[in-house]
Protein backbone atom coordinates (compact mmCIF):
# COMPACT_ATOMS: atom_id res chain seq x y z
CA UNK A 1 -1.69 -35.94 19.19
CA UNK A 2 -4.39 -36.24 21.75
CA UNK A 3 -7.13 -33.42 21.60
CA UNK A 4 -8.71 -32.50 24.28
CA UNK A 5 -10.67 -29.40 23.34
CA UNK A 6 -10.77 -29.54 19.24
CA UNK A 7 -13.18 -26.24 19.53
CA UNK A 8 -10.72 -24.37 21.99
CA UNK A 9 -7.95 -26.00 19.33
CA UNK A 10 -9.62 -24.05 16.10
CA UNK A 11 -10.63 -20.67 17.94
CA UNK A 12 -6.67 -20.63 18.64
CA UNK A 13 -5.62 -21.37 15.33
CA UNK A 14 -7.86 -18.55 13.56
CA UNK A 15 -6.76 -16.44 16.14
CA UNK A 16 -3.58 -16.68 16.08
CA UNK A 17 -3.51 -16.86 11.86
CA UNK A 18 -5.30 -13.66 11.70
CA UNK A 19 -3.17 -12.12 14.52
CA UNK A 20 -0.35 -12.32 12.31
CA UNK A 21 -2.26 -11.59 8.59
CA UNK A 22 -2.63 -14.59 7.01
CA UNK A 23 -5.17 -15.06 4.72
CA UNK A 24 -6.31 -18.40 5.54
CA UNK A 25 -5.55 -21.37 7.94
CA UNK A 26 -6.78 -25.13 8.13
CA UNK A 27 -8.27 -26.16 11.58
CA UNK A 28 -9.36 -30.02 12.47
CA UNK A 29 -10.83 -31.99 12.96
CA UNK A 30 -13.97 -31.12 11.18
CA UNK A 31 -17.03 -31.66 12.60
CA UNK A 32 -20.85 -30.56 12.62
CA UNK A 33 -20.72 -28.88 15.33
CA UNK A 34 -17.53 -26.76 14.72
CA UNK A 35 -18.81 -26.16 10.61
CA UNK A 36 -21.97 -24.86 12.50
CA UNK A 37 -19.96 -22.35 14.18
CA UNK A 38 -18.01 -21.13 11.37
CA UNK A 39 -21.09 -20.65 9.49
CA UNK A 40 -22.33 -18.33 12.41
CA UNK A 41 -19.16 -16.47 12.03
CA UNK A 42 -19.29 -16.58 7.92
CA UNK A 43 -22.75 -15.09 8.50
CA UNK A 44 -21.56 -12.35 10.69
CA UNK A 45 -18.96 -11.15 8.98
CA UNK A 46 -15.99 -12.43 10.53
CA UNK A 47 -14.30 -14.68 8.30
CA UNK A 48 -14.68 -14.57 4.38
CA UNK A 49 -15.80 -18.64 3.85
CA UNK A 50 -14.58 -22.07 5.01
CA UNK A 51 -14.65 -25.41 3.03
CA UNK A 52 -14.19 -28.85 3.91
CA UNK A 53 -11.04 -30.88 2.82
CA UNK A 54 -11.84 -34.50 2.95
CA UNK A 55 -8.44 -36.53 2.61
CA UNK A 56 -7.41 -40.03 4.30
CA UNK A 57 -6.07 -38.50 7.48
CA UNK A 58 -8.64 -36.83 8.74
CA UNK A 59 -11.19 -34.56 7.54
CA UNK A 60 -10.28 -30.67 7.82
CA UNK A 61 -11.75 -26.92 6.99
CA UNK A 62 -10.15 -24.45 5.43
CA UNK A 63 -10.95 -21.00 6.53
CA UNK A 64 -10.83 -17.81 4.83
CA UNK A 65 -9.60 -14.62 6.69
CA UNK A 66 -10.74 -11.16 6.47
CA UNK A 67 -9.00 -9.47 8.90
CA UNK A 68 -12.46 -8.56 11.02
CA UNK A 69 -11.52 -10.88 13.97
CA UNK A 70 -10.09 -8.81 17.08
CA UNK A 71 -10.39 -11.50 19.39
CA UNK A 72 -12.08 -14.95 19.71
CA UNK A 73 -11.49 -18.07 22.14
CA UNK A 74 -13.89 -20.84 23.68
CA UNK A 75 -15.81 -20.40 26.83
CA UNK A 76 -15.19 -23.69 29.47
CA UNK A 77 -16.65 -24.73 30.84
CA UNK A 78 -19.92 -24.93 28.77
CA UNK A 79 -22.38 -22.95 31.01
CA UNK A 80 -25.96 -23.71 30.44
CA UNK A 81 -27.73 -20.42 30.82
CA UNK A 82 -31.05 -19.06 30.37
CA UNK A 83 -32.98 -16.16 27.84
CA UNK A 84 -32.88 -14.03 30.89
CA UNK A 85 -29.39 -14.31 31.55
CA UNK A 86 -27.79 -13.60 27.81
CA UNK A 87 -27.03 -9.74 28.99
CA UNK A 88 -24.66 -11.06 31.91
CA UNK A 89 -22.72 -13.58 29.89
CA UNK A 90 -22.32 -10.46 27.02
CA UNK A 91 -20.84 -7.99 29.68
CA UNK A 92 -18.34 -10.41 30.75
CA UNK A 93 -17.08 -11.86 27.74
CA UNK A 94 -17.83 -9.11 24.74
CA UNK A 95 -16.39 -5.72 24.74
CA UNK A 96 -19.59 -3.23 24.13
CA UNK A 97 -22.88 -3.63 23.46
CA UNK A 98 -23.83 -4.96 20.42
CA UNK A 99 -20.22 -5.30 19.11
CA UNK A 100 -19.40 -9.34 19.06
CA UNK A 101 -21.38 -12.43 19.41
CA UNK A 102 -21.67 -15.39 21.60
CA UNK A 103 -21.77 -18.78 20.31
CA UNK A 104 -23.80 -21.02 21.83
CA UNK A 105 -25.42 -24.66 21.29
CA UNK A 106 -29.68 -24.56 21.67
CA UNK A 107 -32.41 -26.83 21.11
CA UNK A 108 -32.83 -24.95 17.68
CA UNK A 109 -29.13 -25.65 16.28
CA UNK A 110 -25.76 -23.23 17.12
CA UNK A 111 -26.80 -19.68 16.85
CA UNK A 112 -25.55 -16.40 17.77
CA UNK A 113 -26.98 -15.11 21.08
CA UNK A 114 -28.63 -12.15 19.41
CA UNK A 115 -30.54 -15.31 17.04
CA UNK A 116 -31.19 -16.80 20.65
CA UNK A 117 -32.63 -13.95 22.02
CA UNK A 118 -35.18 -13.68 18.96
CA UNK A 119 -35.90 -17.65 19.30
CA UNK A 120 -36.38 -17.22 23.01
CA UNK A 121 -34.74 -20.24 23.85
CA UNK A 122 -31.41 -20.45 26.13
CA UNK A 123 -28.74 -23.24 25.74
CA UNK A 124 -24.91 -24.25 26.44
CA UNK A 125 -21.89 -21.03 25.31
CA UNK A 126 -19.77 -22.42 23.06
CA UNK A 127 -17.33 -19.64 22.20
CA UNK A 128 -17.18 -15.30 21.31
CA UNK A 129 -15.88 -13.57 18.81
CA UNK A 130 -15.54 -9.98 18.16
């Protein structure tokens, strides 16, 4: 099966996994820039660990579940935004203030947009979670 948004594919997945209680759930394909992401979200709090399962059909993570994901999905298309504009982007897609993050791509790596702020250095969104 075709892919057409692997990233938009995994957000789904853990949603959807943790939605009903499970305690883990495999998302590929695995690449750098989606094992950068889970990190992020490892890091945060919102899933217990991931680990790469490298077999002859495709590479794959594992991820662990905590239960601490409410909600989480892609954002397409990938807007490039600015420093200056992080507070916008938060009010539409998170819930409260400082309750979430935004994933995003920057010149630094994928970081949360709080991370971004700090850096002072803008970039593409990539996906929320809260």
């Amino acid at each position: 099966m075709a892919r057409l948004n692997p990233i938009a594919d995994a957000m789904s997945t853990i949603k959807n996994a943790s939605d009903v209680g499970k305690t883990e759930c495999i998302v590929e394909p695995a690449g750098r820039l989606l094992g950068a992401m889970l990190g992020i979200m490892k890091e945060k709090g919102y899933i217990g660990g991931f680990e790469l399962i490298e077999d002859g059909r495709g590479d794959q993570f594992r991820v662990f579940l905590n239960g601490n994901i409410n909600k989480c999905g892609v954002i397409t298309p990938r807007f490039s935004i600015q420093v200056a504009e992080l507070e916008e982007w938060e009010t539409q897609y998170l819930p409260a203030k400082n309750f979430g993050i935004l994933l995003m791509t920057t010149s630094k790596g994928v970081l949360a947009h709080d991370e971004a702020r700090k850096e002072g250095v803008g970039g593409e969104l990539l996906a929320y979670v809260y």
